[in-house]
C-alpha atoms as a PDB file:
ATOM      1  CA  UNK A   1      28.754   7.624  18.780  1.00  0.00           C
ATOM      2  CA  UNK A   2      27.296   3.994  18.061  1.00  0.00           C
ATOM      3  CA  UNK A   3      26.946   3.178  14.237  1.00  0.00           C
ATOM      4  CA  UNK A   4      22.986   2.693  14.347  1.00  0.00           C
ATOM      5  CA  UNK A   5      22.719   6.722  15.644  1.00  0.00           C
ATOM      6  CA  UNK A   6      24.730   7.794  12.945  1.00  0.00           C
ATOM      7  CA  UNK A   7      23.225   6.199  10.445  1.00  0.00           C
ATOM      8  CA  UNK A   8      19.652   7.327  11.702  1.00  0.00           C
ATOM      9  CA  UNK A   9      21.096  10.887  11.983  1.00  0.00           C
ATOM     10  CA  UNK A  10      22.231  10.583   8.591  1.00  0.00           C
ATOM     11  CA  UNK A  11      19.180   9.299   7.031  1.00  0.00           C
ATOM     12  CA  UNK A  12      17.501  12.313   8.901  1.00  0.00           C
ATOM     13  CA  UNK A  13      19.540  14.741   7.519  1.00  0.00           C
ATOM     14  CA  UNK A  14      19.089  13.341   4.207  1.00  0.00           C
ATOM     15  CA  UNK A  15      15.425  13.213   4.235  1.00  0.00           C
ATOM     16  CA  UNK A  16      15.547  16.796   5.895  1.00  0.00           C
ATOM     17  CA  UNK A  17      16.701  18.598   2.299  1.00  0.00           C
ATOM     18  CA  UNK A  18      13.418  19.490   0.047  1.00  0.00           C
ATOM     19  CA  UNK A  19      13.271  16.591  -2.408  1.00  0.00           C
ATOM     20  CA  UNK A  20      12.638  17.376  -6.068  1.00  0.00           C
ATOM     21  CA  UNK A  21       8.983  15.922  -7.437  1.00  0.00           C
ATOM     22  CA  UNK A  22      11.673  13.271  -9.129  1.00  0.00           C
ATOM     23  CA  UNK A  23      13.370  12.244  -6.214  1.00  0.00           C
ATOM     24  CA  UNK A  24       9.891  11.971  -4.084  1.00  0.00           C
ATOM     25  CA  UNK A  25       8.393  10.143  -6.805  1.00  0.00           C
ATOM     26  CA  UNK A  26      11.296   7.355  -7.101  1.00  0.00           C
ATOM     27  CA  UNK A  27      11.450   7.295  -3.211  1.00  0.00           C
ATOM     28  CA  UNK A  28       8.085   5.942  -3.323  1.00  0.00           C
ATOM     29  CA  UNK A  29       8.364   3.581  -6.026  1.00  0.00           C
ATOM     30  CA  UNK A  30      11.385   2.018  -3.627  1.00  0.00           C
ATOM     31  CA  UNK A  31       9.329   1.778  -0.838  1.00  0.00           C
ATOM     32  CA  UNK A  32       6.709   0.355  -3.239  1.00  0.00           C
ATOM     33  CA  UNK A  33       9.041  -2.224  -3.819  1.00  0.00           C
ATOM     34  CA  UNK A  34       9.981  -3.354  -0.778  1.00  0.00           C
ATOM     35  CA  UNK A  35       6.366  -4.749  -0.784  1.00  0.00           C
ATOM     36  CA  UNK A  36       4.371  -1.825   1.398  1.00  0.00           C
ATOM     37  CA  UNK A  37       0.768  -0.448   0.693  1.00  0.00           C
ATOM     38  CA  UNK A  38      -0.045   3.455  -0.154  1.00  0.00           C
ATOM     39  CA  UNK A  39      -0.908   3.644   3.065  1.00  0.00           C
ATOM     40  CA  UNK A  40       2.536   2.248   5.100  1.00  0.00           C
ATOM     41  CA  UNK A  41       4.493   4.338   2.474  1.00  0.00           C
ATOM     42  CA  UNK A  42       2.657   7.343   3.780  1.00  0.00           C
ATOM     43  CA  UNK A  43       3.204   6.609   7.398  1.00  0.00           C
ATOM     44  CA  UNK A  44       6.946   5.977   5.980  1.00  0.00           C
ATOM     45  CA  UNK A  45       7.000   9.217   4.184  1.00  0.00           C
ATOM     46  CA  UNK A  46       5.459  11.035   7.384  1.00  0.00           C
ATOM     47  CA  UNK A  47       8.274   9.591   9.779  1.00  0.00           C
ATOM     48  CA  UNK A  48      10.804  10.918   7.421  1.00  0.00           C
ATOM     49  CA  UNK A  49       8.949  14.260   7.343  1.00  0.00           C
ATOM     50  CA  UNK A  50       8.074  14.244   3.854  1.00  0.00           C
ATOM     51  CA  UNK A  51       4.217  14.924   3.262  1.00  0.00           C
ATOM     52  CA  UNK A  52       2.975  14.622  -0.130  1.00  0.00           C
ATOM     53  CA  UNK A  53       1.147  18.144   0.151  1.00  0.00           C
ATOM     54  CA  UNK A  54       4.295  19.347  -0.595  1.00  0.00           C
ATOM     55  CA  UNK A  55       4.946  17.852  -4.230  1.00  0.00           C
ATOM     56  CA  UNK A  56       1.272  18.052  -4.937  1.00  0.00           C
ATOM     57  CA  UNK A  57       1.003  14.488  -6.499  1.00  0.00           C
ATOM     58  CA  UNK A  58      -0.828  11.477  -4.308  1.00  0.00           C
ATOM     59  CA  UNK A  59       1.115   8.421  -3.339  1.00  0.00           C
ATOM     60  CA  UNK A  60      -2.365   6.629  -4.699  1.00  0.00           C
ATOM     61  CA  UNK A  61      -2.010   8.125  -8.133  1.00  0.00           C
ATOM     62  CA  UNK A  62       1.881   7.878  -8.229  1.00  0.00           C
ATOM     63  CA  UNK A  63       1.190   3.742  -7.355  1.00  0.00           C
ATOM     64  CA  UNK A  64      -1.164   3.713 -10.162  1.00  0.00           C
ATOM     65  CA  UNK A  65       0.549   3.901 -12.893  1.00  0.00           C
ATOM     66  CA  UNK A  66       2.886   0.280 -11.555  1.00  0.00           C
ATOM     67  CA  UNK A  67       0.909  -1.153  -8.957  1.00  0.00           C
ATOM     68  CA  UNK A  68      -2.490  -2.503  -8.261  1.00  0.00           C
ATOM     69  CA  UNK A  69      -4.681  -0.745  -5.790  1.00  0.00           C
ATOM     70  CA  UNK A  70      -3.991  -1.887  -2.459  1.00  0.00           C
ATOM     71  CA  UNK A  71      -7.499  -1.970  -1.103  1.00  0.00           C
ATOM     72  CA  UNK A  72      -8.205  -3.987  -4.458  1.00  0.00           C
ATOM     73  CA  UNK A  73      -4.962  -6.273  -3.578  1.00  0.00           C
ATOM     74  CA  UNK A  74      -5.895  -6.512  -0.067  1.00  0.00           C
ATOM     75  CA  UNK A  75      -9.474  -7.969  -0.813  1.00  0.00           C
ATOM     76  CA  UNK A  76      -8.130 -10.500  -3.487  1.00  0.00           C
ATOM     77  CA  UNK A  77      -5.965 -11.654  -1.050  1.00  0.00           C
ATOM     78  CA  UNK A  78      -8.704 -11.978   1.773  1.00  0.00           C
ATOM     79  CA  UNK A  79     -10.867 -13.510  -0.984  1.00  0.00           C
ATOM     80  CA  UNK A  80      -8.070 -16.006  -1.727  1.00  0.00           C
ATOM     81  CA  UNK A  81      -7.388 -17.183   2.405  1.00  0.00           C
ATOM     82  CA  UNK A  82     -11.171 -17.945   2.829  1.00  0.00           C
ATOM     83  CA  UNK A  83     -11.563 -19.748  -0.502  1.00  0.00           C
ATOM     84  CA  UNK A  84      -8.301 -21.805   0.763  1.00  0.00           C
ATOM     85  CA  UNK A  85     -10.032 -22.329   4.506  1.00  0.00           C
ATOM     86  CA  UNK A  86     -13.737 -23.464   2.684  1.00  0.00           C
ATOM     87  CA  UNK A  87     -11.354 -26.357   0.930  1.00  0.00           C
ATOM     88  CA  UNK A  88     -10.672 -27.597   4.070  1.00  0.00           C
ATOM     89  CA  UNK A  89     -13.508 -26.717   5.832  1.00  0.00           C
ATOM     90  CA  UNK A  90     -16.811 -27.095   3.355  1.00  0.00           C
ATOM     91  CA  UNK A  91     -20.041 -27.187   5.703  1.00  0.00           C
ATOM     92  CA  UNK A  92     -18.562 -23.890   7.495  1.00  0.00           C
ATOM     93  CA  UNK A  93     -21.643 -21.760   6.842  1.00  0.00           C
ATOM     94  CA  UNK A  94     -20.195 -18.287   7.407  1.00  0.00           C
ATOM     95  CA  UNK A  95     -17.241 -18.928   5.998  1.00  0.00           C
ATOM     96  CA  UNK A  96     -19.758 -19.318   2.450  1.00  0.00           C
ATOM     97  CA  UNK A  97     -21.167 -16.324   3.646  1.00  0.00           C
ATOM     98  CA  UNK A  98     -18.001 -14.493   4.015  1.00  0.00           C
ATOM     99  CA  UNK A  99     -16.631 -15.132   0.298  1.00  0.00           C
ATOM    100  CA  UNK A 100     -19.668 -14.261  -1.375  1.00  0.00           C
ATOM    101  CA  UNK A 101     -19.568 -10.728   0.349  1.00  0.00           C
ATOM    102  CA  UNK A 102     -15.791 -10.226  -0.202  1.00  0.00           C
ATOM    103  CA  UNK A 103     -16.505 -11.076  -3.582  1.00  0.00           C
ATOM    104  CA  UNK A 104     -19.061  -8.987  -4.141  1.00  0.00           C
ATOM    105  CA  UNK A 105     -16.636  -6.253  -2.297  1.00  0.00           C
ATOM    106  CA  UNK A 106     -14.172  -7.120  -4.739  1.00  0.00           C
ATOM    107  CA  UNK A 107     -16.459  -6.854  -7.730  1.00  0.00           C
ATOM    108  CA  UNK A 108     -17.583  -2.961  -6.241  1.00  0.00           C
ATOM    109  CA  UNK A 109     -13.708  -2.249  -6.395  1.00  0.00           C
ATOM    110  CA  UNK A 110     -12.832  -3.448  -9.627  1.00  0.00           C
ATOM    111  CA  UNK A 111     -16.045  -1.541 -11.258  1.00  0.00           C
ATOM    112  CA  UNK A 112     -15.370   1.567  -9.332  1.00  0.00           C
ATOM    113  CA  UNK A 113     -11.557   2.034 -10.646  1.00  0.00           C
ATOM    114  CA  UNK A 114     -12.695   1.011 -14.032  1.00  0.00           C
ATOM    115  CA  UNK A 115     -14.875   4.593 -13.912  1.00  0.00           C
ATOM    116  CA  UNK A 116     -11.630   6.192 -12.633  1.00  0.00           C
END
């Protein structure tokens, strides 16, 4: 048997045993790390067949102790390219247009998680 298939059949049986709430919480803080969202460390998760329903705490809240909110991260960072494209760019009109709503969009966020 080829080394990839074995190591894919391994990884399957190892994600097949019923992880503790421990062992699903650090496997999410490692795929945290490697740089992906709440939502791509579902979609990880969900290929591995490991659903959150069964350890009863979100991936959201278990991010939110360490991380920023990725929809919060994700509209800084859109903020951030069209600020850099209007320095090159100045009389592009809906670029203008385009920060001031993702910075309003970003201003929503940031209020709504303070309530949280």
């Amino acid at each position: 048997m080829p080394k990839k298939l074995e190591k894919k059949q391994e990884e399957k049986e190892e994600d097949k045993k019923k992880l503790t709430l421990e062992e699903y919480v650090k496997k999410v803080l490692e795929l945290a790390d490697k740089g992906l969202t709440a939502e791509k460390i579902g979609e990880e998760l969900k290929r591995r067949s490991i659903h959150p329903k069964e350890h009863g705490k979100k991936i959201s809240k278990i991010l939110k102790d360490k991380y920023v909110n990725p929809d919060l991260k994700n509209s800084e960072e859109k903020l951030q390219k069209i600020e850099e494209h209007l320095k090159k760019n100045k009389q592009d009109k809906k670029a203008k247009r385009e920060r001031s709503r993702v910075f309003s969009q970003v201003r929503k966020i940031k209020k709504y998680l303070k309530k949280l």
